[in-house]
C-alpha atoms as a PDB file:
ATOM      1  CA  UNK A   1       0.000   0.000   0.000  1.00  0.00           C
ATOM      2  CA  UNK A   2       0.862   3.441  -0.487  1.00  0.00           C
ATOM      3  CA  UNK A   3       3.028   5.566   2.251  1.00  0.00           C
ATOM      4  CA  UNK A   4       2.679   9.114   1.032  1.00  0.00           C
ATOM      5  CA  UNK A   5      -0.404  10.992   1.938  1.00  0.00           C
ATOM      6  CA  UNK A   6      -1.121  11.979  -2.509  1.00  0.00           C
ATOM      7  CA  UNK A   7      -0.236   8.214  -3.135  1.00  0.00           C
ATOM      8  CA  UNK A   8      -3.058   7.197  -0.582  1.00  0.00           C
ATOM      9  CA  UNK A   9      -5.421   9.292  -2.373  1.00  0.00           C
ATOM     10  CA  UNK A  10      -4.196   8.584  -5.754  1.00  0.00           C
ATOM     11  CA  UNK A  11      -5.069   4.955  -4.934  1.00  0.00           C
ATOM     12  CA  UNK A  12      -8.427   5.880  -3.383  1.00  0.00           C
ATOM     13  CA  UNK A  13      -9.218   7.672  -6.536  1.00  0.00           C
ATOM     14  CA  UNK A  14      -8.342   4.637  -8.636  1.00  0.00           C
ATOM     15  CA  UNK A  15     -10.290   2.307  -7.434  1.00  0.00           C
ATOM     16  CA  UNK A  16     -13.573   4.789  -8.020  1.00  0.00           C
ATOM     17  CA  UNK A  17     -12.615   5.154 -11.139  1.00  0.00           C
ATOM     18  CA  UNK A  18     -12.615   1.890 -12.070  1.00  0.00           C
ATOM     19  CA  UNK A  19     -15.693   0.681 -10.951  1.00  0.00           C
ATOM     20  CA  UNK A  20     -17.310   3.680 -12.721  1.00  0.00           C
ATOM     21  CA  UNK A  21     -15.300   2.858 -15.977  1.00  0.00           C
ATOM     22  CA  UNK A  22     -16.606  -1.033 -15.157  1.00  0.00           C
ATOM     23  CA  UNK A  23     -19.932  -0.102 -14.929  1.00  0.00           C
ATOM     24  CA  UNK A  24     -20.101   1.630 -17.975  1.00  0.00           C
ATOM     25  CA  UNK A  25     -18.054  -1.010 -19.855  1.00  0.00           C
ATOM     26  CA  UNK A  26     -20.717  -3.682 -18.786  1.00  0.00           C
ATOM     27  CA  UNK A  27     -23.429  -1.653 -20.007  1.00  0.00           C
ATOM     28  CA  UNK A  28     -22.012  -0.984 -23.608  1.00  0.00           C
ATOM     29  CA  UNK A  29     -21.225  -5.163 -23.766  1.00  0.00           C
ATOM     30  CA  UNK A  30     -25.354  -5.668 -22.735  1.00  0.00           C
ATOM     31  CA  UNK A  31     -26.365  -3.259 -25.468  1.00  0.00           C
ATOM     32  CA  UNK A  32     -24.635  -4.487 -27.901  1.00  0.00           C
ATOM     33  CA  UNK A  33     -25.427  -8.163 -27.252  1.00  0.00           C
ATOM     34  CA  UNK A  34     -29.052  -7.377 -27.216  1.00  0.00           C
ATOM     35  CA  UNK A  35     -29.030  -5.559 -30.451  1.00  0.00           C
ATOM     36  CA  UNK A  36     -27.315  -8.282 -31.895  1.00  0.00           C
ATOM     37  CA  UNK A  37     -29.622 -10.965 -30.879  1.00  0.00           C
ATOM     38  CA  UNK A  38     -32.715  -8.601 -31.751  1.00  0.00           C
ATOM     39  CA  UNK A  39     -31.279  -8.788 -34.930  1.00  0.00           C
ATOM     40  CA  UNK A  40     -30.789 -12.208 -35.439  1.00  0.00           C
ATOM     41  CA  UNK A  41     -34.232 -12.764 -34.913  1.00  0.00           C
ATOM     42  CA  UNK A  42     -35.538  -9.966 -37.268  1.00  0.00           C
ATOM     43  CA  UNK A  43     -37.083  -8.538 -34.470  1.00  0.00           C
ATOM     44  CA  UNK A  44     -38.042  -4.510 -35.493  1.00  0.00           C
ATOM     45  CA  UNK A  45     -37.038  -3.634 -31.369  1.00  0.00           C
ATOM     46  CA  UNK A  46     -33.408  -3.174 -32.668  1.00  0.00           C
ATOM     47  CA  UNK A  47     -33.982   0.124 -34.173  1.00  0.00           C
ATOM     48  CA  UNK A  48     -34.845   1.744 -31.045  1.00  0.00           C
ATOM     49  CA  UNK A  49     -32.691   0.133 -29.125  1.00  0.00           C
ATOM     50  CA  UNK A  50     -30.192   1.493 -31.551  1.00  0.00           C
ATOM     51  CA  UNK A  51     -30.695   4.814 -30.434  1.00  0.00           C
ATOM     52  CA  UNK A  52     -30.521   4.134 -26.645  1.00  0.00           C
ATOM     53  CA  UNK A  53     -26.752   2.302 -27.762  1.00  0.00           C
ATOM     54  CA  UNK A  54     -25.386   5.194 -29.294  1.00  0.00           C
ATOM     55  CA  UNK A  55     -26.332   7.300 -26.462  1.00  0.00           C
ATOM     56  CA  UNK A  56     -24.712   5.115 -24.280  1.00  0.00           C
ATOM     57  CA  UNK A  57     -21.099   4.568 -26.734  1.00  0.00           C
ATOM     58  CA  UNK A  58     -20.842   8.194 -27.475  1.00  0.00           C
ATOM     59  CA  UNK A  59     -21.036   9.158 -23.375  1.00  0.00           C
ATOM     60  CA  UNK A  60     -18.540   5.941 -22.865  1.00  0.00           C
ATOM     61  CA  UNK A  61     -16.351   7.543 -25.475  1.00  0.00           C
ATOM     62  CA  UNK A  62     -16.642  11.136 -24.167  1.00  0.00           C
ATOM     63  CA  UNK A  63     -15.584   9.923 -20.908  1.00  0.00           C
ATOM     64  CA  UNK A  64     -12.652   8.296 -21.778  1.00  0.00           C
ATOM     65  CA  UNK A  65     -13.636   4.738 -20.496  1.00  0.00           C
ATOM     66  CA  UNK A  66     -13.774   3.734 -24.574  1.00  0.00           C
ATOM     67  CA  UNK A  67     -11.407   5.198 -27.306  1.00  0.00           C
ATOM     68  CA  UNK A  68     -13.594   7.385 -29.592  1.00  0.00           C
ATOM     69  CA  UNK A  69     -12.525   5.399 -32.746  1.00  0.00           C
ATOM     70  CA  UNK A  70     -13.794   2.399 -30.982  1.00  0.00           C
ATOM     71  CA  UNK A  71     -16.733   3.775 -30.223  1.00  0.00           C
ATOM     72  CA  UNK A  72     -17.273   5.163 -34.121  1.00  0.00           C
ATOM     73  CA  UNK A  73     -16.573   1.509 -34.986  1.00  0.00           C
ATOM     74  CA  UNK A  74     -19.043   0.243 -32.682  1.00  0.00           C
ATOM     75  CA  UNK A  75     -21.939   2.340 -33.677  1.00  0.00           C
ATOM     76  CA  UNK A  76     -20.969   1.622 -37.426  1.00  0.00           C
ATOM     77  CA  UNK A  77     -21.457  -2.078 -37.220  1.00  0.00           C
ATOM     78  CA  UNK A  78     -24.396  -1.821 -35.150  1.00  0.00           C
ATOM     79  CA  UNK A  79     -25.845   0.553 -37.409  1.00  0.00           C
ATOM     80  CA  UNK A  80     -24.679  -1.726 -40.445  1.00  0.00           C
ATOM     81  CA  UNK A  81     -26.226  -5.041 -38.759  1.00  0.00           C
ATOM     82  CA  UNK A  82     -30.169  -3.286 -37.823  1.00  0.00           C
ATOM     83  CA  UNK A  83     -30.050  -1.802 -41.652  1.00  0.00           C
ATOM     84  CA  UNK A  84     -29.989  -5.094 -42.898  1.00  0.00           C
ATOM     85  CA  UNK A  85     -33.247  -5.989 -41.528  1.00  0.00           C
END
């Protein structure tokens, strides 16, 4: 463990961090599983729960917890996979 008082809190700060970053991460994964199985049965629900997935990528992105080009790539499949229904 940390000695110094700014390591202490450095570690503190850390740890937040990455559950928030977690959390986020797991929603993104359920999103995009759900689209995809939506869309493997043909199922018209994907297209609105395309919307709610951007949302959720782009605000992943802005806060750093995805790379933005990631999250462009993302959306693009996604998008790509509902079209095709």
């Amino acid at each position: 463990m940390a000695n110094h008082k700014s390591a202490i809190k450095r570690a503190q700060q850390n740890i937040k961090r990455l559950d928030r970053n977690k959390a986020t991460r797991t929603k993104v994964k359920n999103i995009v599983k759900s689209i995809r199985l939506a869309a493997d049965e043909k199922d018209k629900k994907a297209l609105s729960m395309l919307d709610t997935a951007k949302s959720l990528i782009d605000n992943a992105a802005k806060k750093g917890v995805i790379h933005k080009k990631t999250a462009s790539r993302k959306i693009s499949r996604l998008s790509t996979l509902v079209n095709t229904i």
